[in-house]
PDB file of N, CA and C in Angstrom:
ATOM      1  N   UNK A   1     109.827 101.182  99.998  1.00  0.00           N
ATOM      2  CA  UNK A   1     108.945 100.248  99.318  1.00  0.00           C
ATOM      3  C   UNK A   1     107.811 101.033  98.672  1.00  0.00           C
ATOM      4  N   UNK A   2     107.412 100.726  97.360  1.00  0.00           N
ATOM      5  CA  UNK A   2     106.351 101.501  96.791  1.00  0.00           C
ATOM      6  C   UNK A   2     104.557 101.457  97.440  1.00  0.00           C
ATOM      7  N   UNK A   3     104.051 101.902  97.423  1.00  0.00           N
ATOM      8  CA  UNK A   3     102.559 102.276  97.948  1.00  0.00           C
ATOM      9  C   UNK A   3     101.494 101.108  97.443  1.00  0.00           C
ATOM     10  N   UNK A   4     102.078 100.789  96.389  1.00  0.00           N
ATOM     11  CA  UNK A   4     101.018  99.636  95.625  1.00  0.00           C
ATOM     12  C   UNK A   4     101.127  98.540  95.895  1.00  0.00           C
ATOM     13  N   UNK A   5      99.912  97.752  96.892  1.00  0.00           N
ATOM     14  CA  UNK A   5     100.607  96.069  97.180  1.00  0.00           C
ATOM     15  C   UNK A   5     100.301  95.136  95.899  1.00  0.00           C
ATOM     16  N   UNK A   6     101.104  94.121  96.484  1.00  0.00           N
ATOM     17  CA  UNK A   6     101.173  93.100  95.547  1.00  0.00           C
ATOM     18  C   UNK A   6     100.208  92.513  95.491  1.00  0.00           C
ATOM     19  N   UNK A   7      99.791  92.011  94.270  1.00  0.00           N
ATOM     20  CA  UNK A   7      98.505  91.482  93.900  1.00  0.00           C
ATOM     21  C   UNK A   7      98.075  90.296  94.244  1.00  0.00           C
ATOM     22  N   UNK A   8      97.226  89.569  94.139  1.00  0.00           N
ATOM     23  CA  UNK A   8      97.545  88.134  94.742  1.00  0.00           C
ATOM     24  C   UNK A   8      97.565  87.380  93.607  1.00  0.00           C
ATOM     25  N   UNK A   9      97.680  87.435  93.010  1.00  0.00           N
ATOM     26  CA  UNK A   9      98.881  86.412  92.039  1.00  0.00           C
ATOM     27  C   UNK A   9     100.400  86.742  92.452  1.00  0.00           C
ATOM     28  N   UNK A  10     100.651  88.314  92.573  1.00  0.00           N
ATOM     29  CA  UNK A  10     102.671  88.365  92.761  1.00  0.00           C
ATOM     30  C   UNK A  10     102.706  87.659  93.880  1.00  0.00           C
ATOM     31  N   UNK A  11     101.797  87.697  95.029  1.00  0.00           N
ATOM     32  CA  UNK A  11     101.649  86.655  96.530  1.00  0.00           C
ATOM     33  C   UNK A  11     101.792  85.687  96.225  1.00  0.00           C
ATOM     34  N   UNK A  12     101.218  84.689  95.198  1.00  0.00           N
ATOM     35  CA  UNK A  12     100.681  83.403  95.453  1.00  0.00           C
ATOM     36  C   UNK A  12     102.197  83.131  94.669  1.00  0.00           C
ATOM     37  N   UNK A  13     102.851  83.770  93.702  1.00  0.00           N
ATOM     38  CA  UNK A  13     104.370  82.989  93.114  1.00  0.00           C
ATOM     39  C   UNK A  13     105.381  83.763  94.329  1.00  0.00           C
ATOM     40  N   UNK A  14     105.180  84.536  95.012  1.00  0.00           N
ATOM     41  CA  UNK A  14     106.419  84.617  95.637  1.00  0.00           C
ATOM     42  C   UNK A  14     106.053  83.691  96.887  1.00  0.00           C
ATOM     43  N   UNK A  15     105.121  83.582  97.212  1.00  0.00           N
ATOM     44  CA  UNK A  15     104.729  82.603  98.061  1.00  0.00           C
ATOM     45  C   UNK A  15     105.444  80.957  97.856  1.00  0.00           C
ATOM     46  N   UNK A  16     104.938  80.310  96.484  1.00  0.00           N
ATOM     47  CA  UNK A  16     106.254  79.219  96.270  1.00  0.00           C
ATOM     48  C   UNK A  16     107.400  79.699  95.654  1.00  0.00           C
ATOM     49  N   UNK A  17     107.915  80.887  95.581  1.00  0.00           N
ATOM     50  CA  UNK A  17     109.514  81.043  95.339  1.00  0.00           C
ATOM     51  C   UNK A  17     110.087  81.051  96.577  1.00  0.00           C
ATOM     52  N   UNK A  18     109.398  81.262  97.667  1.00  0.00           N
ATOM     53  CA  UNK A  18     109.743  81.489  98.951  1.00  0.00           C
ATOM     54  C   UNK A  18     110.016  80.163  99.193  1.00  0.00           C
ATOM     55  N   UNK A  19     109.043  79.040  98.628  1.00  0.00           N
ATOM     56  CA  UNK A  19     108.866  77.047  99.369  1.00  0.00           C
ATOM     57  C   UNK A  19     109.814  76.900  98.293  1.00  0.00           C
ATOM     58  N   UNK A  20     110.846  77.149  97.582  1.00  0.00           N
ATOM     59  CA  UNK A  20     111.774  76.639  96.911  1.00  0.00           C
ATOM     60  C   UNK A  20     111.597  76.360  95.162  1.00  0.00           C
ATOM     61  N   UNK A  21     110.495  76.866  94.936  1.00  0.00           N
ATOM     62  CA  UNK A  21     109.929  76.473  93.607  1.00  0.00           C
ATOM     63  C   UNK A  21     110.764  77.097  92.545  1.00  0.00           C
ATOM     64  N   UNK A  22     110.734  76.031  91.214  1.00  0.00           N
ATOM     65  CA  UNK A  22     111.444  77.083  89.976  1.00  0.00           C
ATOM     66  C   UNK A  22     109.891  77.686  89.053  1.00  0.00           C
ATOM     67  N   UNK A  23     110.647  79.013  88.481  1.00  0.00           N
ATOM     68  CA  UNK A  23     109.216  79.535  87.695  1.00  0.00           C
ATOM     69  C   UNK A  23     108.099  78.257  86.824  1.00  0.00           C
ATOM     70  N   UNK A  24     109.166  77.580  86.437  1.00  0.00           N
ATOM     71  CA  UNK A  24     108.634  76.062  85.789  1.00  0.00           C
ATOM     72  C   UNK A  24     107.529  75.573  86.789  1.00  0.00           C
ATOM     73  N   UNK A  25     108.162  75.262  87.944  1.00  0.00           N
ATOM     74  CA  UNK A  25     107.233  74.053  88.629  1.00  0.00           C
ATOM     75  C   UNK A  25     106.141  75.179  89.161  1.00  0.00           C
ATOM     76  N   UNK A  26     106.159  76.473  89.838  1.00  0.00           N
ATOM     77  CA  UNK A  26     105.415  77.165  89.820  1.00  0.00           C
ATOM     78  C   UNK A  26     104.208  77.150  88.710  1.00  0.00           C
ATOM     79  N   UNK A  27     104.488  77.596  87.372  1.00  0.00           N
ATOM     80  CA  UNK A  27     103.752  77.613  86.117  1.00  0.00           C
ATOM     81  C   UNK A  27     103.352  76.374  86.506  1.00  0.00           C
ATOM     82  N   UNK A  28     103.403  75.328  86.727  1.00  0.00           N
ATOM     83  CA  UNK A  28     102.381  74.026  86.575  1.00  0.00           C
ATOM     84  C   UNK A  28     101.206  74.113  87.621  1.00  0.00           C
ATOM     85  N   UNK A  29     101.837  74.585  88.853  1.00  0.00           N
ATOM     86  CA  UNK A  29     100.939  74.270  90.293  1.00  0.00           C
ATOM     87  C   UNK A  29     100.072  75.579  89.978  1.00  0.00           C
ATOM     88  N   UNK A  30     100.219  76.605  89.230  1.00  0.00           N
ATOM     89  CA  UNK A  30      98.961  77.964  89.234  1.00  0.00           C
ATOM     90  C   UNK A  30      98.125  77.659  87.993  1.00  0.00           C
ATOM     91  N   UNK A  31      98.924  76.821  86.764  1.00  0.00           N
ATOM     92  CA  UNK A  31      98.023  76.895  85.591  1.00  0.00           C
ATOM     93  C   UNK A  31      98.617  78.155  84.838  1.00  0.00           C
ATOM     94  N   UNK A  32      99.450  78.634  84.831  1.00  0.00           N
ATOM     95  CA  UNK A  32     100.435  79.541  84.060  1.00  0.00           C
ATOM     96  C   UNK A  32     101.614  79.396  83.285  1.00  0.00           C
ATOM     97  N   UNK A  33     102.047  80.331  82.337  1.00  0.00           N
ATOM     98  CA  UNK A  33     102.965  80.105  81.667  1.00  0.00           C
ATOM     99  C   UNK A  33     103.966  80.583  82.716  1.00  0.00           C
ATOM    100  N   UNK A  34     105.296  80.119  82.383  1.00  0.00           N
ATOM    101  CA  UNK A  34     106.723  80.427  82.501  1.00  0.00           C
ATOM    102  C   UNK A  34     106.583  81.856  82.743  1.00  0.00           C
ATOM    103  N   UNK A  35     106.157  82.215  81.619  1.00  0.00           N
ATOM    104  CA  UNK A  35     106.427  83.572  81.184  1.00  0.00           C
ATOM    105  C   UNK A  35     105.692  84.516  82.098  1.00  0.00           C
ATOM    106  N   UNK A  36     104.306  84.136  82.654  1.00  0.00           N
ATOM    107  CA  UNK A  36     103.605  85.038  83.361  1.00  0.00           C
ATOM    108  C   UNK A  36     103.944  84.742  84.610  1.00  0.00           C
ATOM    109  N   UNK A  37     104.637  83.648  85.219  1.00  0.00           N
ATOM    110  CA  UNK A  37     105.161  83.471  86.412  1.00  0.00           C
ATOM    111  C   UNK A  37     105.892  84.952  86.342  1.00  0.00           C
ATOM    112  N   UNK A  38     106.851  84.683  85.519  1.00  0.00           N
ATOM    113  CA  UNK A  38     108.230  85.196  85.943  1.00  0.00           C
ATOM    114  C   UNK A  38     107.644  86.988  85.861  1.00  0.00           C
ATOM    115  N   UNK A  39     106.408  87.210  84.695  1.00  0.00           N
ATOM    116  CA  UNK A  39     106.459  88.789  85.053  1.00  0.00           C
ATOM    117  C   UNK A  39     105.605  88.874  86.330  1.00  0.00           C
ATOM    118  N   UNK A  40     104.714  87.972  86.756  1.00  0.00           N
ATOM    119  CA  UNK A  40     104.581  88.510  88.456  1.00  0.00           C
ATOM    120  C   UNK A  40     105.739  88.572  88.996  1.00  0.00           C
ATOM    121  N   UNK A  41     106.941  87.665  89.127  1.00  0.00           N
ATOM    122  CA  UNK A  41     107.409  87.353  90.056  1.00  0.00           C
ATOM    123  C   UNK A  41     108.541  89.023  90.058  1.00  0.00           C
ATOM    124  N   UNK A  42     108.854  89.486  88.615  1.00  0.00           N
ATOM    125  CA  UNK A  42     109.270  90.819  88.076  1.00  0.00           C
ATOM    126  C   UNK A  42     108.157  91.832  88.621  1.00  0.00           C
ATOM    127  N   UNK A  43     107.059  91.697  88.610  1.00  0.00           N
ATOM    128  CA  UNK A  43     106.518  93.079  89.187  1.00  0.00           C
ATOM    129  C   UNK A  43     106.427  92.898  91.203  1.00  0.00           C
ATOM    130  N   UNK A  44     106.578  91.678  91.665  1.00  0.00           N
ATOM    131  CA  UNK A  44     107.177  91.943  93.140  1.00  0.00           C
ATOM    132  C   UNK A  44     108.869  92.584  93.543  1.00  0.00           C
ATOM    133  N   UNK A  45     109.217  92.366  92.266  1.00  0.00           N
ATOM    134  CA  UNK A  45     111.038  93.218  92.589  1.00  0.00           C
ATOM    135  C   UNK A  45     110.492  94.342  92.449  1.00  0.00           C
ATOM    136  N   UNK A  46     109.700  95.103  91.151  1.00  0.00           N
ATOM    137  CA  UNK A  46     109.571  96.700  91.317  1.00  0.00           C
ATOM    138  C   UNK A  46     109.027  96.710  92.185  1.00  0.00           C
ATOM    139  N   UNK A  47     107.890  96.404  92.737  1.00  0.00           N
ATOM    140  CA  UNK A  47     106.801  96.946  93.833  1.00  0.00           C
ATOM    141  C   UNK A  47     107.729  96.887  95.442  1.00  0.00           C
ATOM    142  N   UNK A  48     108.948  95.772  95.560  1.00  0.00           N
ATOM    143  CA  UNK A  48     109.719  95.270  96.611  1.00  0.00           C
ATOM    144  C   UNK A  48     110.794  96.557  96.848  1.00  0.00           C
ATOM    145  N   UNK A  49     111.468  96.839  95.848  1.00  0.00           N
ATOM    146  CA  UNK A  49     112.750  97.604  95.241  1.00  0.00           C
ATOM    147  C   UNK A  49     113.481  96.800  95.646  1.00  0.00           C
ATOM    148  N   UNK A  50     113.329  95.335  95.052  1.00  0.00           N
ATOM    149  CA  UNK A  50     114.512  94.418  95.374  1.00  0.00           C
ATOM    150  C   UNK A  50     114.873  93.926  93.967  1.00  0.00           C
ATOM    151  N   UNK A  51     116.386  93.425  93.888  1.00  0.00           N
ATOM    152  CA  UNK A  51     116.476  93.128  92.578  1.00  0.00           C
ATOM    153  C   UNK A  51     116.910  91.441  92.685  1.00  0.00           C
ATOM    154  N   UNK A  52     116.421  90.373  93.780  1.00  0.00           N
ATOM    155  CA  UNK A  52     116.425  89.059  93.479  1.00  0.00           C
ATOM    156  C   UNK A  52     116.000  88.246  94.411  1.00  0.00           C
ATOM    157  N   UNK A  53     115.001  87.318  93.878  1.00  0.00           N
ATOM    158  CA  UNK A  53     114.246  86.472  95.049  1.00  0.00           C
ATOM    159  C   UNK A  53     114.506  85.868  96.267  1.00  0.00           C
ATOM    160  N   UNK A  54     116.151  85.874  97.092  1.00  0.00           N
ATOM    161  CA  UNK A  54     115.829  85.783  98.151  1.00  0.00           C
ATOM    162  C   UNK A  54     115.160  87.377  99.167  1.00  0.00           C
ATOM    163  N   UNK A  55     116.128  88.551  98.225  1.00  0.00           N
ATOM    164  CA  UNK A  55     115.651  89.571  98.729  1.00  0.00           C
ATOM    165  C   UNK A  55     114.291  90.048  98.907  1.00  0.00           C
ATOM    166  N   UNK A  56     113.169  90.022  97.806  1.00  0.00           N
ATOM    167  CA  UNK A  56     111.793  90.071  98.070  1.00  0.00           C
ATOM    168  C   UNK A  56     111.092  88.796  98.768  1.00  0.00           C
ATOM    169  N   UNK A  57     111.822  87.785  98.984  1.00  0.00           N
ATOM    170  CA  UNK A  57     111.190  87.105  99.865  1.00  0.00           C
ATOM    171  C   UNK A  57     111.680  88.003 101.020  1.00  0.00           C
ATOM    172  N   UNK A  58     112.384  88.166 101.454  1.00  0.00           N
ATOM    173  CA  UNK A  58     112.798  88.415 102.598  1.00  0.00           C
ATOM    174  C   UNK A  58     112.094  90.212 103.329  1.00  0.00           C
ATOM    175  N   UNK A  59     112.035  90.467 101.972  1.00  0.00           N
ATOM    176  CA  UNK A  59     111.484  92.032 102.186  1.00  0.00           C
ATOM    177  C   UNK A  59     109.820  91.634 102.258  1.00  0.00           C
ATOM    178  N   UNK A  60     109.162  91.001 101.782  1.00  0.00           N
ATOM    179  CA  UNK A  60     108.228  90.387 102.213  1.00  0.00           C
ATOM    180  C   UNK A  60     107.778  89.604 103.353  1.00  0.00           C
ATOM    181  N   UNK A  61     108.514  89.047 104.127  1.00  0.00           N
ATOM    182  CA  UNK A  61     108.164  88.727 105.401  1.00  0.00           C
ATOM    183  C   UNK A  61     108.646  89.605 106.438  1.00  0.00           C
ATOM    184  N   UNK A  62     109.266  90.405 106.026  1.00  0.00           N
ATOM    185  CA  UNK A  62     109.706  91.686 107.096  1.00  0.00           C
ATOM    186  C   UNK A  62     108.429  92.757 107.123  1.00  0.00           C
ATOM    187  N   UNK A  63     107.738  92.599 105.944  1.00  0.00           N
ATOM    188  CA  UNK A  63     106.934  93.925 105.861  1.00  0.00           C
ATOM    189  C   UNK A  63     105.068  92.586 105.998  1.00  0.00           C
ATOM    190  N   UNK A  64     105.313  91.755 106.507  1.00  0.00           N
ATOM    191  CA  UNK A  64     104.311  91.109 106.622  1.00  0.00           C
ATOM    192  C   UNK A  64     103.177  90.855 105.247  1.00  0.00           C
ATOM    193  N   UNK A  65     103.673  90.775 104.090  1.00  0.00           N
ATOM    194  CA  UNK A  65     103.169  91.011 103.241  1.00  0.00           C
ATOM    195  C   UNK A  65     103.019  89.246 102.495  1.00  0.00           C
ATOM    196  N   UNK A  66     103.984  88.055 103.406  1.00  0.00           N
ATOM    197  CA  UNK A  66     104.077  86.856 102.776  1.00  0.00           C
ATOM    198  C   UNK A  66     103.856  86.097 103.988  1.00  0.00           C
ATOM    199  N   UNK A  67     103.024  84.943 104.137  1.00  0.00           N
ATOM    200  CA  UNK A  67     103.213  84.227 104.738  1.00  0.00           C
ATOM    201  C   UNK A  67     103.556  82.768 104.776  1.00  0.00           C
ATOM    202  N   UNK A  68     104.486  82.074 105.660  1.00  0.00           N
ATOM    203  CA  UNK A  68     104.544  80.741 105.212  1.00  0.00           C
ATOM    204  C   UNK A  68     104.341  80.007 106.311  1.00  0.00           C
ATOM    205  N   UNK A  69     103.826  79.184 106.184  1.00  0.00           N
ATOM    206  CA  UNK A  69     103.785  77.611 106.759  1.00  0.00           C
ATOM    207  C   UNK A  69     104.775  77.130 108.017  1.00  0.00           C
ATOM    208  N   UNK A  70     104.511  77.251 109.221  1.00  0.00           N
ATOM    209  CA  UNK A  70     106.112  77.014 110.520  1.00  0.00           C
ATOM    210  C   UNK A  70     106.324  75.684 110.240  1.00  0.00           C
ATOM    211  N   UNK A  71     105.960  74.423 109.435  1.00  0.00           N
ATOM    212  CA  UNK A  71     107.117  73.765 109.364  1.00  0.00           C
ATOM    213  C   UNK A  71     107.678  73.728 107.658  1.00  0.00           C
ATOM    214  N   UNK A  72     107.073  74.637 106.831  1.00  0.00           N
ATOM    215  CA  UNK A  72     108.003  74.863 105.688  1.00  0.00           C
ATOM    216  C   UNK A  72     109.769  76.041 106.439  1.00  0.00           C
ATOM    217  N   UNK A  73     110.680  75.080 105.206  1.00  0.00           N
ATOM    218  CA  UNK A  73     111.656  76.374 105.843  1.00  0.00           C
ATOM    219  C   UNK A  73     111.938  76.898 104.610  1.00  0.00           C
ATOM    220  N   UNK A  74     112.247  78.335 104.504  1.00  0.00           N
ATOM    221  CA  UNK A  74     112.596  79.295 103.430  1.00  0.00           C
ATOM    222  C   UNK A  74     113.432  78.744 102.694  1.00  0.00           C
ATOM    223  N   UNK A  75     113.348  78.450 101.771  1.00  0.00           N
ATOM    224  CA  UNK A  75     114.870  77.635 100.437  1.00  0.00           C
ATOM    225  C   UNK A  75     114.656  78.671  98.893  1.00  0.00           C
ATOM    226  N   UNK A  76     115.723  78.927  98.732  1.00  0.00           N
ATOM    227  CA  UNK A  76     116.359  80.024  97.614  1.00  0.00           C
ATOM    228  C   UNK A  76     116.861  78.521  96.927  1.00  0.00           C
ATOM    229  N   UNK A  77     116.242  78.640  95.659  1.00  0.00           N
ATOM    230  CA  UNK A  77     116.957  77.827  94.183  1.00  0.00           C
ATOM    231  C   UNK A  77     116.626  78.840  92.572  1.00  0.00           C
ATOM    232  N   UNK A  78     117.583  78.724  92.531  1.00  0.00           N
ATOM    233  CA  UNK A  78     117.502  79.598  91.099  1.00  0.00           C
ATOM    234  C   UNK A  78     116.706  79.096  89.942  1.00  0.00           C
ATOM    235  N   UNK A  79     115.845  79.392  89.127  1.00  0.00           N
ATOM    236  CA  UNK A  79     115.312  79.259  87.985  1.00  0.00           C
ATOM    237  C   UNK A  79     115.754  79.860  86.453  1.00  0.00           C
TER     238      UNK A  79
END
């Protein structure tokens, strides 16, 4: 995993990619475009060395770097 943590914006979208969110509904709940969702959600794969969101979720709660909610449960939906 690279040396540089994630910022808290790449936190706060992998945080709802983790609660099931698409980059869409994300972009509404931060006040962002599509577009800047998706390059945070692209600079947590480089910073992760993962190449798809269940994996940096998952490499993210292994490395304590995400946290969620004990009665949210982890849900993967594609955007």
């Amino acid at each position: 995993m690279r040396k540089r943590p994630l910022s808290p914006k790449e936190r706060e979208c992998l945080y709802w990619v983790a609660l099931g969110k698409t980059s869409e509904e994300i972009s509404h709940i931060l006040g962002l475009s599509p577009h800047t969702v998706n390059f945070h959600i692209r600079n947590c794969f480089i910073k992760l060395n993962v190449s798809s969101r269940p994996a940096a979720i998952a490499k993210a709660l292994a490395h304590s770097l995400l946290a969620l909610p004990e009665s949210s449960p982890v849900v993967s939906r594609r955007s």
